[in-house]
PDB file of N, CA and C in Angstrom:
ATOM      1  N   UNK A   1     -41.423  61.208-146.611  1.00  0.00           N
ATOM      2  CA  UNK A   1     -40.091  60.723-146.332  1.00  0.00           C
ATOM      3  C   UNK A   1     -39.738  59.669-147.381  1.00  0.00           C
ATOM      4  N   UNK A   2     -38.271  59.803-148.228  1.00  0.00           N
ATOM      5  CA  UNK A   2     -38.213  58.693-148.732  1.00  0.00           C
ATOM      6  C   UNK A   2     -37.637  58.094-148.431  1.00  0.00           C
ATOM      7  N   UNK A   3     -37.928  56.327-148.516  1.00  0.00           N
ATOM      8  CA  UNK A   3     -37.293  55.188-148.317  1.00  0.00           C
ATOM      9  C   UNK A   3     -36.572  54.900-148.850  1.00  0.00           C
ATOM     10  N   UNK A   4     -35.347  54.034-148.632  1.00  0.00           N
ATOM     11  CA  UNK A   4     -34.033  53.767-148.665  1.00  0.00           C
ATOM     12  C   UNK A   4     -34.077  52.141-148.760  1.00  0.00           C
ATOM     13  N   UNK A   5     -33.586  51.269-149.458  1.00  0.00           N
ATOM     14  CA  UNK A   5     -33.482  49.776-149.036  1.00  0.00           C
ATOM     15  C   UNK A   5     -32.023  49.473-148.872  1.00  0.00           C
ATOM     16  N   UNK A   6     -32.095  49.215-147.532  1.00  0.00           N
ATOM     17  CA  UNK A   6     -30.818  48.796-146.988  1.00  0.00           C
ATOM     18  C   UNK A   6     -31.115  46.734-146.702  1.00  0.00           C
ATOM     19  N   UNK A   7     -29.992  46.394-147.454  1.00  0.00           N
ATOM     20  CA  UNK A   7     -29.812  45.002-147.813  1.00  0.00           C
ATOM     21  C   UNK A   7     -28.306  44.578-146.922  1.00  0.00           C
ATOM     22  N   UNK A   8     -28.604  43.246-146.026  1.00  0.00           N
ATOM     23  CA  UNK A   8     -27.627  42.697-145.304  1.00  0.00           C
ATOM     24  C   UNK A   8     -27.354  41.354-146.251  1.00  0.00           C
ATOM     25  N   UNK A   9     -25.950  40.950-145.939  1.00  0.00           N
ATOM     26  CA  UNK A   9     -25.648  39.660-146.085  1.00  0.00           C
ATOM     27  C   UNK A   9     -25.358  39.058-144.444  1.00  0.00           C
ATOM     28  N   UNK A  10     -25.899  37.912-144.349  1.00  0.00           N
ATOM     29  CA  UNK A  10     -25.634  37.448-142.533  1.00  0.00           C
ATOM     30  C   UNK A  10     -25.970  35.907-142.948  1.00  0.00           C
ATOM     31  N   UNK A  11     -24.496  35.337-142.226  1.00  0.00           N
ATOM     32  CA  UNK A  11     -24.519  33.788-141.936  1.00  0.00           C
ATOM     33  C   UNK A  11     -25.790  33.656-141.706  1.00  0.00           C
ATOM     34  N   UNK A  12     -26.190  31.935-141.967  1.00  0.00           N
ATOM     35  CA  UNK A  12     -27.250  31.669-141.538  1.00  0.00           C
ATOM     36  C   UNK A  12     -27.125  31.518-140.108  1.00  0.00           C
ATOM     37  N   UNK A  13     -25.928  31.190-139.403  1.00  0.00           N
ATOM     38  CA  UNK A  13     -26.141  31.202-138.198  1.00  0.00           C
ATOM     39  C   UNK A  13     -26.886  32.316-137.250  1.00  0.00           C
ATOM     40  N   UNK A  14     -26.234  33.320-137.629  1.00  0.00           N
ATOM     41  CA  UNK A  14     -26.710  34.589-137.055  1.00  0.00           C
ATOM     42  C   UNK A  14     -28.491  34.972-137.595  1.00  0.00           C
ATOM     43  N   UNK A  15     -28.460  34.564-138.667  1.00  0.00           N
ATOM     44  CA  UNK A  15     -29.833  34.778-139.189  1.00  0.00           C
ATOM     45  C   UNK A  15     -31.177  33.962-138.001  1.00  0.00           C
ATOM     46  N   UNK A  16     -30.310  32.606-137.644  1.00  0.00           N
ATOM     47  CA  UNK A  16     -31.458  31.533-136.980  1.00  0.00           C
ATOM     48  C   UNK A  16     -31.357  32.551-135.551  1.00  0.00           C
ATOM     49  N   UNK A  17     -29.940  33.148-134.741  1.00  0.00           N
ATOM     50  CA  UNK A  17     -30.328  34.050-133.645  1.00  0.00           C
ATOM     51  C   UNK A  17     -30.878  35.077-134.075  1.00  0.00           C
ATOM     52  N   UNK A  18     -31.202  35.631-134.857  1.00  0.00           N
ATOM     53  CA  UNK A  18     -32.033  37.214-135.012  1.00  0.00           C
ATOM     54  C   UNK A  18     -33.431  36.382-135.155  1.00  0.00           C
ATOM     55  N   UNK A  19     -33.741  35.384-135.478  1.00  0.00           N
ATOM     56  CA  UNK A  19     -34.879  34.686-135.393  1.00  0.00           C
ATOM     57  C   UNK A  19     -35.356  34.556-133.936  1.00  0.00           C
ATOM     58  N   UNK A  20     -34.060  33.887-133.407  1.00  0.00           N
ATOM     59  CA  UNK A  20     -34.937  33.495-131.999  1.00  0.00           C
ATOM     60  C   UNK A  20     -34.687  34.667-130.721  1.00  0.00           C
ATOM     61  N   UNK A  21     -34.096  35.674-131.003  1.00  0.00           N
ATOM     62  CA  UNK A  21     -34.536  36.965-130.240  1.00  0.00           C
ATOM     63  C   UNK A  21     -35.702  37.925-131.008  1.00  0.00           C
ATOM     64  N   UNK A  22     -36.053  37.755-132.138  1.00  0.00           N
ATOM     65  CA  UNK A  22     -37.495  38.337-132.643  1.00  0.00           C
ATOM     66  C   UNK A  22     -38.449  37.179-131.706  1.00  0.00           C
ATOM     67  N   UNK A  23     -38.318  35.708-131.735  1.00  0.00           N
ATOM     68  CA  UNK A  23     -39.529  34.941-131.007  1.00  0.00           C
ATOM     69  C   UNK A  23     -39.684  35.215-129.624  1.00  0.00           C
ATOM     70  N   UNK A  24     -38.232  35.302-129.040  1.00  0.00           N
ATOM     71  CA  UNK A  24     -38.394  35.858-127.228  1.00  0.00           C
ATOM     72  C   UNK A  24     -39.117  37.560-126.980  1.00  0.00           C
ATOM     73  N   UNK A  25     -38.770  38.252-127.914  1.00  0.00           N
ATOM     74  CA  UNK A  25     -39.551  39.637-127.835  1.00  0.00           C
ATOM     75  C   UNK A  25     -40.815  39.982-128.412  1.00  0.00           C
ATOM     76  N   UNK A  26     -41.242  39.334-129.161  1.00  0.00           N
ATOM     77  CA  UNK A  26     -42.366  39.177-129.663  1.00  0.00           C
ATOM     78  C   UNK A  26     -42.479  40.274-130.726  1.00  0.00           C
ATOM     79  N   UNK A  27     -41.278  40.273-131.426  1.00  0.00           N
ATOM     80  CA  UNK A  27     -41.015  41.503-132.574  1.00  0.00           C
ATOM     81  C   UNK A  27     -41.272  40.562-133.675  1.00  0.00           C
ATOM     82  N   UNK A  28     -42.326  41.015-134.762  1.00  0.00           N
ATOM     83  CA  UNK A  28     -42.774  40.453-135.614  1.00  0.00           C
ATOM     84  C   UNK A  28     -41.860  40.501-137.182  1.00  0.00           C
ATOM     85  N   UNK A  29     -41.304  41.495-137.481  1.00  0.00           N
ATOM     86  CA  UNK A  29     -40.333  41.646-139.034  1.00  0.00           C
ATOM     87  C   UNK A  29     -39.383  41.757-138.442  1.00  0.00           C
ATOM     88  N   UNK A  30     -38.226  41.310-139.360  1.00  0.00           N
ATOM     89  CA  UNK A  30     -36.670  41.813-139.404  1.00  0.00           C
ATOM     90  C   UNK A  30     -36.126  43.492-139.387  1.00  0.00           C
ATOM     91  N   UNK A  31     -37.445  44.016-140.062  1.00  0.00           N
ATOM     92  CA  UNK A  31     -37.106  45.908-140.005  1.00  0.00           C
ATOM     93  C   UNK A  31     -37.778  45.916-138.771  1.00  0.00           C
ATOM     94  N   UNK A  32     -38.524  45.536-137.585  1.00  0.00           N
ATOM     95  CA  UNK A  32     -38.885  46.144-136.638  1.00  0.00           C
ATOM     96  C   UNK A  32     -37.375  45.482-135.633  1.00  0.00           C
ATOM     97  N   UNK A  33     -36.933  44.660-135.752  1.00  0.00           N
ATOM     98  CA  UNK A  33     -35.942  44.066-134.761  1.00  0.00           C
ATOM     99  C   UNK A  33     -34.792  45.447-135.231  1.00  0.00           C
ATOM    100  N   UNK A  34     -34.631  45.746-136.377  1.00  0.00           N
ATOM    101  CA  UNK A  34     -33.156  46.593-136.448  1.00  0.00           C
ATOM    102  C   UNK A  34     -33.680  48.051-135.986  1.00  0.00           C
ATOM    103  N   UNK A  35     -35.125  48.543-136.328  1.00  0.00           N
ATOM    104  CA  UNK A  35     -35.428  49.546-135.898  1.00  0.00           C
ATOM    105  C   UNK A  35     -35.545  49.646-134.164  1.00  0.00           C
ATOM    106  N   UNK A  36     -35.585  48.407-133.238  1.00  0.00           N
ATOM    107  CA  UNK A  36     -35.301  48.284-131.722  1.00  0.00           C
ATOM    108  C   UNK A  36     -33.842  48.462-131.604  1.00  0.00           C
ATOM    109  N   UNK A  37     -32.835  48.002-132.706  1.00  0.00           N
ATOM    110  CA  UNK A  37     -31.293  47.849-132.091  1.00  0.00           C
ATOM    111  C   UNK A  37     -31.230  48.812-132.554  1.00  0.00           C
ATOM    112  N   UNK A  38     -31.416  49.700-133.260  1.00  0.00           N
ATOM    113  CA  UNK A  38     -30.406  50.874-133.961  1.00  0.00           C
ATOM    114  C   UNK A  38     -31.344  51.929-132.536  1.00  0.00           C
ATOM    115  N   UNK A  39     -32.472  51.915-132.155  1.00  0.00           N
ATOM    116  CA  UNK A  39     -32.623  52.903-131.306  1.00  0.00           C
ATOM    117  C   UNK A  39     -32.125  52.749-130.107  1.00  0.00           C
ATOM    118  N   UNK A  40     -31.799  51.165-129.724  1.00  0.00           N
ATOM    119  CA  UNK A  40     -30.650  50.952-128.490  1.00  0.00           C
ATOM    120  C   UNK A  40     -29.471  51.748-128.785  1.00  0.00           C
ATOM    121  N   UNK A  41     -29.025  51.278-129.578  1.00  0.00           N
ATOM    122  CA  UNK A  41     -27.619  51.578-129.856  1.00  0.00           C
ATOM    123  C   UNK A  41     -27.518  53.058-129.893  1.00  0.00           C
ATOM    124  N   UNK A  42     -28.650  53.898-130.523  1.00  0.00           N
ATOM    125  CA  UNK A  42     -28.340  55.537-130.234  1.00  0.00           C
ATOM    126  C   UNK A  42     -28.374  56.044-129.253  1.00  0.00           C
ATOM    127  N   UNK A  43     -29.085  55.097-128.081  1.00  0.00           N
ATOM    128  CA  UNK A  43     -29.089  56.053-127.131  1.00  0.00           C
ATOM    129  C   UNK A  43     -28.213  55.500-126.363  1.00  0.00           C
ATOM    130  N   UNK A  44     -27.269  54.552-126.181  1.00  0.00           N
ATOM    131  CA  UNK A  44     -26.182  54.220-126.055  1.00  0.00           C
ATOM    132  C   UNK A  44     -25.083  55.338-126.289  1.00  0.00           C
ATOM    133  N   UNK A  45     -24.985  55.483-127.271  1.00  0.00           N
ATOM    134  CA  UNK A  45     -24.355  56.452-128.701  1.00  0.00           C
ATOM    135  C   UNK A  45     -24.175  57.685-127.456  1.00  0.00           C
ATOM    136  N   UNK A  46     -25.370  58.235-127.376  1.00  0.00           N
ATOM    137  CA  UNK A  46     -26.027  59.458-126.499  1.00  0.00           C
ATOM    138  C   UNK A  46     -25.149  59.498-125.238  1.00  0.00           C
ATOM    139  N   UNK A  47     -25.340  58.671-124.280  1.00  0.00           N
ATOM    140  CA  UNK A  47     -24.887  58.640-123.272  1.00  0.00           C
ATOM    141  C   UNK A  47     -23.733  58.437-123.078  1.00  0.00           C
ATOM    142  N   UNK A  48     -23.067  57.953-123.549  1.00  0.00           N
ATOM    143  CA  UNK A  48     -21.772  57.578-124.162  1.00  0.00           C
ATOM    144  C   UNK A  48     -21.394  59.529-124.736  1.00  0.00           C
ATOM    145  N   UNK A  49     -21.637  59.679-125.335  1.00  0.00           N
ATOM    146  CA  UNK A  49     -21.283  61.049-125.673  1.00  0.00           C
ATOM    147  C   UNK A  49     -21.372  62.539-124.084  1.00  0.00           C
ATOM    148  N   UNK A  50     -22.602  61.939-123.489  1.00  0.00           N
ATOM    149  CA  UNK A  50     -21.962  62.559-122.364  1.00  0.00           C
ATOM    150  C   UNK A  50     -21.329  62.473-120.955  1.00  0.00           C
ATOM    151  N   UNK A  51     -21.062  61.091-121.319  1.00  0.00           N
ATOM    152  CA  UNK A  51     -19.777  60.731-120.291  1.00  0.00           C
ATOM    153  C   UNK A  51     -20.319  59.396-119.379  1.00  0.00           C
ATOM    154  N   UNK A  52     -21.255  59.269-119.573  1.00  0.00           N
ATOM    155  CA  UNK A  52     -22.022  57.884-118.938  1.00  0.00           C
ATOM    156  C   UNK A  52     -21.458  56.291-119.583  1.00  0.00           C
ATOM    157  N   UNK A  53     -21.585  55.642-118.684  1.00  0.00           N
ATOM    158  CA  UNK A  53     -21.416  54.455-118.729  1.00  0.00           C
ATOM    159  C   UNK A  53     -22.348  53.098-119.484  1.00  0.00           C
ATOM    160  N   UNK A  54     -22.367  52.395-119.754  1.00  0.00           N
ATOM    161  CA  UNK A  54     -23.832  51.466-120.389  1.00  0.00           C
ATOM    162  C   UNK A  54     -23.302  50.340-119.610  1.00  0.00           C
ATOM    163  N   UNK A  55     -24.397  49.912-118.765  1.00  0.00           N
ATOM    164  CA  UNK A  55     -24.334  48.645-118.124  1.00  0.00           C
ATOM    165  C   UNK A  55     -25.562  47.872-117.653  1.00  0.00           C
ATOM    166  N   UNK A  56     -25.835  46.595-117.156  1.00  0.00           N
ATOM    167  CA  UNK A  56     -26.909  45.926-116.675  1.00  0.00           C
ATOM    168  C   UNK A  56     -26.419  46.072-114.948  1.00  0.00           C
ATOM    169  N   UNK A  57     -27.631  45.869-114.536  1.00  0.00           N
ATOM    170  CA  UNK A  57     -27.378  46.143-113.025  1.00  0.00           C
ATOM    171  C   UNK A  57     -28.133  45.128-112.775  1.00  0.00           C
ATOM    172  N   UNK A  58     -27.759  44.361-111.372  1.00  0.00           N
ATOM    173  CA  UNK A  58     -27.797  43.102-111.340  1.00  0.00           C
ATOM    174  C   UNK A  58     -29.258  43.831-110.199  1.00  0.00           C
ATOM    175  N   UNK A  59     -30.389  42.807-110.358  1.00  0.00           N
ATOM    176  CA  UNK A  59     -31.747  43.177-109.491  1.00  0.00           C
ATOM    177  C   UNK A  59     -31.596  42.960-108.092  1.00  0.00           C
ATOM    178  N   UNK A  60     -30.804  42.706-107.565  1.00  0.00           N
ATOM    179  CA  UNK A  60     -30.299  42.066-106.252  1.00  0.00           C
ATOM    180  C   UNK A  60     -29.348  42.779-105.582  1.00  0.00           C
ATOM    181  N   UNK A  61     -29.171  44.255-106.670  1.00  0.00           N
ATOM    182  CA  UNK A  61     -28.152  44.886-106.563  1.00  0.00           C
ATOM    183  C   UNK A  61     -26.609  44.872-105.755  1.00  0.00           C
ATOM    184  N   UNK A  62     -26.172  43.863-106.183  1.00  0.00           N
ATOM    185  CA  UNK A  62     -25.245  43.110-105.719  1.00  0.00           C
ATOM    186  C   UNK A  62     -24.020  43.500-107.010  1.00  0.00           C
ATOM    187  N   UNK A  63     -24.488  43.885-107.933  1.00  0.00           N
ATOM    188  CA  UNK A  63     -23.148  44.652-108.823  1.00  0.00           C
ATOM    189  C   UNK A  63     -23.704  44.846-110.037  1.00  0.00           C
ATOM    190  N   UNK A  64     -23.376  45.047-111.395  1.00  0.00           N
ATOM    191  CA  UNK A  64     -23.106  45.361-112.507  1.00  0.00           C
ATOM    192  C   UNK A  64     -22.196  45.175-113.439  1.00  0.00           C
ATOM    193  N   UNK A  65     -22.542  45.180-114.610  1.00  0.00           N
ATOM    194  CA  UNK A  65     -21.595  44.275-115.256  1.00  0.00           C
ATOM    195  C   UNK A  65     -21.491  45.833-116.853  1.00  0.00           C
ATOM    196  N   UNK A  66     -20.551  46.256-117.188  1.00  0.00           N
ATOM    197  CA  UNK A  66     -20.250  47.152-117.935  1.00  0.00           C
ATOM    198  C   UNK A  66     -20.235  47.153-119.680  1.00  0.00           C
ATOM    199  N   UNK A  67     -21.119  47.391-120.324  1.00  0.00           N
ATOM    200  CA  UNK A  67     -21.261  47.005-121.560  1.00  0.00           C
ATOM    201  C   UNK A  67     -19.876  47.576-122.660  1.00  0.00           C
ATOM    202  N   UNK A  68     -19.216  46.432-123.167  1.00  0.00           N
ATOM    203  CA  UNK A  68     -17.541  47.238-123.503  1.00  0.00           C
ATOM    204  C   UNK A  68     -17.588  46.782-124.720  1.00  0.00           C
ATOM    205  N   UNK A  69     -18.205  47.738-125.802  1.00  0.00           N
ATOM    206  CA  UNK A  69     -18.369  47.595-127.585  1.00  0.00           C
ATOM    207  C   UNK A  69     -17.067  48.640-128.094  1.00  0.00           C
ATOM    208  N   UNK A  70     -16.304  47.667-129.284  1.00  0.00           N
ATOM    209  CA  UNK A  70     -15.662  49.114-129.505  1.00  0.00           C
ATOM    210  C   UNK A  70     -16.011  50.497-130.202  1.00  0.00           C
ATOM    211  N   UNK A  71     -17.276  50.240-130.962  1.00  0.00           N
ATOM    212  CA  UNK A  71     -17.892  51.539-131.292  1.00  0.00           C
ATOM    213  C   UNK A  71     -18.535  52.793-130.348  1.00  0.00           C
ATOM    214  N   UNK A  72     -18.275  51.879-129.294  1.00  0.00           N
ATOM    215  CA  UNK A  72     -18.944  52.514-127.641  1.00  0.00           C
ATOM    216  C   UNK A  72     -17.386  53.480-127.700  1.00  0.00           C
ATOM    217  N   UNK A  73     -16.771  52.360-127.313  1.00  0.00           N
ATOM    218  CA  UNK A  73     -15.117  53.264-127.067  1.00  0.00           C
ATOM    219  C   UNK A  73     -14.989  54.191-127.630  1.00  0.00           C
ATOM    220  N   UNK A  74     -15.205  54.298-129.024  1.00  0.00           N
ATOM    221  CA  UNK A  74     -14.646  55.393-129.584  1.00  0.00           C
ATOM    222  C   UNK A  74     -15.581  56.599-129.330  1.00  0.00           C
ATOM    223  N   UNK A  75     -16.588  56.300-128.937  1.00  0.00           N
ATOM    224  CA  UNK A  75     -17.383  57.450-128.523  1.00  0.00           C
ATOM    225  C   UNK A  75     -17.056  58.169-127.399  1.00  0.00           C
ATOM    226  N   UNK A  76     -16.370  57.143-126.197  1.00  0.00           N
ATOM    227  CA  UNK A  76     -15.628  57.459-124.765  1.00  0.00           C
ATOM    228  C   UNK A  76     -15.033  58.350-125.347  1.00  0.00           C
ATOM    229  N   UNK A  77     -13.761  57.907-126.300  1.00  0.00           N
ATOM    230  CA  UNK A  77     -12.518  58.644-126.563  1.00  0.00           C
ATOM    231  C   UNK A  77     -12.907  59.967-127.196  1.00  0.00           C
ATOM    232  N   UNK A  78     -13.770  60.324-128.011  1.00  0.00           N
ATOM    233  CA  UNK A  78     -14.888  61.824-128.089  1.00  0.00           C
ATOM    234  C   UNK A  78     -14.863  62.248-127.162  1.00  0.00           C
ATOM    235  N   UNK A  79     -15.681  61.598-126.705  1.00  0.00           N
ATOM    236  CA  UNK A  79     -16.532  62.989-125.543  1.00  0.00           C
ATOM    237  C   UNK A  79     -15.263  63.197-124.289  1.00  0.00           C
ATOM    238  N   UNK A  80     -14.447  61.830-124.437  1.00  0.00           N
ATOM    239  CA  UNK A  80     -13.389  63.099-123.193  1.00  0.00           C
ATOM    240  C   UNK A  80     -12.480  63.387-123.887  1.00  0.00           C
ATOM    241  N   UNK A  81     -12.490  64.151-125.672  1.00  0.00           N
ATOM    242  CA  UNK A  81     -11.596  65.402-126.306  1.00  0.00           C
ATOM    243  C   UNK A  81     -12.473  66.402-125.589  1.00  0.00           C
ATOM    244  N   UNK A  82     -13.395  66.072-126.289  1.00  0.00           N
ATOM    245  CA  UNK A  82     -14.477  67.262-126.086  1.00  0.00           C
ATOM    246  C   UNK A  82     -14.540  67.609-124.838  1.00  0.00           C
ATOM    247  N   UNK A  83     -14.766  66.568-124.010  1.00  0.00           N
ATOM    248  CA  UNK A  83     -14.835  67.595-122.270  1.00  0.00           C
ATOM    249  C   UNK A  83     -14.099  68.156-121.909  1.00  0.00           C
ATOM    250  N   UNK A  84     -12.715  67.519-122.555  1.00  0.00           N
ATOM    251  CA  UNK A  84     -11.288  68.031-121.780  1.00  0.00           C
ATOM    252  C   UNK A  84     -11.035  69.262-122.578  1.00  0.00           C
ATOM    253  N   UNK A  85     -11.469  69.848-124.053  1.00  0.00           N
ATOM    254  CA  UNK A  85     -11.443  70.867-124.609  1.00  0.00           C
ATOM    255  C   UNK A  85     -12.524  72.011-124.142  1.00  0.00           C
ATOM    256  N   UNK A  86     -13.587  71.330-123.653  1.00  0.00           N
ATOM    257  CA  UNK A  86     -14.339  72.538-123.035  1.00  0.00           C
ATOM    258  C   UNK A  86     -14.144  73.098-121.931  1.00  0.00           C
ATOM    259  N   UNK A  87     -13.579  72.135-120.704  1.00  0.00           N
ATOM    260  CA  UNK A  87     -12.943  72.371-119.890  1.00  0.00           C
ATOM    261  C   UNK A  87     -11.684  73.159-119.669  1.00  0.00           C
ATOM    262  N   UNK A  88     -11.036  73.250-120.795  1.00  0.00           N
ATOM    263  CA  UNK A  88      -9.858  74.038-120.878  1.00  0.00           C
ATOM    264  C   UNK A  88     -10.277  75.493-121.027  1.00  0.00           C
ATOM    265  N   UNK A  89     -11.563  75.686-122.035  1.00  0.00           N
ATOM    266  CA  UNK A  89     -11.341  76.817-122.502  1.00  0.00           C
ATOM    267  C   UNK A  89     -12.787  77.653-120.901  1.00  0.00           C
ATOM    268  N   UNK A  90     -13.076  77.306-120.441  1.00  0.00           N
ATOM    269  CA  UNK A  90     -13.621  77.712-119.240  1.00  0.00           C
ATOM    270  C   UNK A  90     -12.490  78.388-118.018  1.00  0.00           C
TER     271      UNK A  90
END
């Protein structure tokens, strides 16, 4: 497989939080922290593509709180062309 070097520019602010959520998870490099978010985010991506929701559910199950990204949205706005086009042609 070949490798690719993908290079960020990021405030230092944001740099000191990607620091201190690598220290709370105990994720050791900066490529293992993006290789955890980019596989969140796909399967986000995923579910989102077939009509599911992304949310935290409260342990007390007392409610939930709805995860609302706009790259999420636009995935909503996909998958119900797509459902509503498959649905038609059924």
């Amino acid at each position: 497989m070949k490798l690719v070097r993908v290079q960020l520019d990021m405030p230092e602010n944001r740099v000191r939080e990607l620091e201190q959520i690598m220290a709370k998870t105990g994720v050791a490099t900066r490529k293992d922290i993006f290789e955890n978010a980019l596989a969140l985010f796909e399967w986000a991506v995923n579910e989102r593509t077939v009509g599911r929701k992304i949310g935290s559910i409260d342990e007390e199950g007392d409610g939930y709180r709805e995860l609302l990204m706009p790259a999420l949205a636009s995935v909503k706005n996909e998958a119900k062309i797509t459902n509503g086009l498959h649905k038609k042609k059924n």
